[in-house]
Protein backbone atom coordinates (compact mmCIF):
# COMPACT_ATOMS: atom_id res chain seq x y z
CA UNK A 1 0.00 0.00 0.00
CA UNK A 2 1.18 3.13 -1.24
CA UNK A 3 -0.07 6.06 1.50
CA UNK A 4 0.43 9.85 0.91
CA UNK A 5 -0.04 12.77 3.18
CA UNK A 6 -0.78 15.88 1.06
CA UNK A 7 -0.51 19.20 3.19
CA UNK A 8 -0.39 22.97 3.32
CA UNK A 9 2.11 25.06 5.25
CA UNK A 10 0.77 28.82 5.62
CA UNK A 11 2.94 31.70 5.03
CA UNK A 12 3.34 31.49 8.99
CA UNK A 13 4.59 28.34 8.87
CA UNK A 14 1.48 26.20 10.34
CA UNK A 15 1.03 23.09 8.71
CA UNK A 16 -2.78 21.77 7.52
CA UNK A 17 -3.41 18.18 6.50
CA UNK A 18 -4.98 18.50 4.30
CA UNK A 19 -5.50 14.43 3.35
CA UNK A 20 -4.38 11.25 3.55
CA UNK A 21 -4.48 9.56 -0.37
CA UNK A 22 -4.09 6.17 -0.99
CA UNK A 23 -1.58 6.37 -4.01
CA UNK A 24 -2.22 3.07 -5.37
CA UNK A 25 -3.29 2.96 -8.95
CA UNK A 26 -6.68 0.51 -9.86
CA UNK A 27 -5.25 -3.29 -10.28
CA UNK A 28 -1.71 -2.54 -7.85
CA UNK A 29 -0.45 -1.34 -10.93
CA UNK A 30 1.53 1.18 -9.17
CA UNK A 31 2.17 -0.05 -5.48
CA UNK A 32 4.84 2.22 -4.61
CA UNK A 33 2.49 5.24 -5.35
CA UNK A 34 5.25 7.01 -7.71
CA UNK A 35 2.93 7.87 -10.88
CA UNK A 36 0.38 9.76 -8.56
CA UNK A 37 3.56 11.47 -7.01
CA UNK A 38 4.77 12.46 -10.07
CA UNK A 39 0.91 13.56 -11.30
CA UNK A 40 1.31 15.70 -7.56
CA UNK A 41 4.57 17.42 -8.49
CA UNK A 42 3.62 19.07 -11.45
CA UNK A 43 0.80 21.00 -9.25
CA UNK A 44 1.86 25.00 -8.69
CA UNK A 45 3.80 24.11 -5.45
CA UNK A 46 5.62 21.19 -7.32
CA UNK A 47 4.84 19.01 -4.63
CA UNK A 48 6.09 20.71 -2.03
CA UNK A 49 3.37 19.70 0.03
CA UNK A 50 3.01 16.09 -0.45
CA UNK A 51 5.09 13.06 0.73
CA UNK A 52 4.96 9.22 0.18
CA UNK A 53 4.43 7.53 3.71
CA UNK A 54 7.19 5.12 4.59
CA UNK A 55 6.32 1.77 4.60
CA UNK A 56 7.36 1.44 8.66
CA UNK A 57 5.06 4.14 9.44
CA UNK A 58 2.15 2.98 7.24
CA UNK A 59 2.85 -0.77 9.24
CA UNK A 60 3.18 2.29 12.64
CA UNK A 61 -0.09 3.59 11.25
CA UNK A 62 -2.05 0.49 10.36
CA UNK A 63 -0.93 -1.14 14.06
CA UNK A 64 -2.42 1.65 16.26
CA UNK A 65 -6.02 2.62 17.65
CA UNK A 66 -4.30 5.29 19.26
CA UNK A 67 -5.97 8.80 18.01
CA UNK A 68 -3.04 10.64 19.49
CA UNK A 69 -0.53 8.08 18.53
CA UNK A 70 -1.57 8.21 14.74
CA UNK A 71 -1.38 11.80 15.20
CA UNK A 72 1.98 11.70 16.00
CA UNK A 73 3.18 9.52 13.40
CA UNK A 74 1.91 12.05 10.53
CA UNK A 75 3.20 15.08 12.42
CA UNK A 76 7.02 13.13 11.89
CA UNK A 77 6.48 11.95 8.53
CA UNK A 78 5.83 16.18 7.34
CA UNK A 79 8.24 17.41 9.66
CA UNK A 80 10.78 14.97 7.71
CA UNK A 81 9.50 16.03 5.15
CA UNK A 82 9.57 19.58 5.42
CA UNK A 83 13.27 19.60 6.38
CA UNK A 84 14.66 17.43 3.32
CA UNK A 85 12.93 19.70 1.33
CA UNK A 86 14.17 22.56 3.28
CA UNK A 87 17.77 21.69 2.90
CA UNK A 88 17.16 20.85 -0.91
CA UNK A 89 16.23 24.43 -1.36
């Protein structure tokens, strides 16, 4: 399963969720979710506010009934992702 967290950062810096997508084509054609990725990145913000869910979280995810727990686990998966993109820039 191919899960992506799409998100907004404001120009004050908060961060929105603003979904959670699974990326998985019809048929498993694309399990690694990188054609709807690529489809993501050529929005205006080039994908700056999307990122691919690593598999260990998803299994993270997918193992807990904990509201605040899941919570967390999407709040590290942005911040990681913020700050590789940050240092990319």
């Amino acid at each position: 399963m191919a899960l992506a967290i799409e998100y907004d950062v404001g120009p004050d810096g908060v961060i929105e969720l603003v979904g959670l997508i699974n990326a998985v084509e019809e048929n498993d054609a694309d399990p690694h979710g990188e054609a709807w990725l690529a489809w993501r990145c050529a929005h205006d913000d080039g994908g700056l506010g999307c990122v691919i869910v690593p598999p260990a979280d998803v299994s993270r995810m997918e193992a807990t009934e904990d509201a605040d727990e899941l919570r967390a686990i999407v709040e590290q998966v942005i911040l990681a992702d913020r700050r590789a993109k940050e240092v990319r820039s």
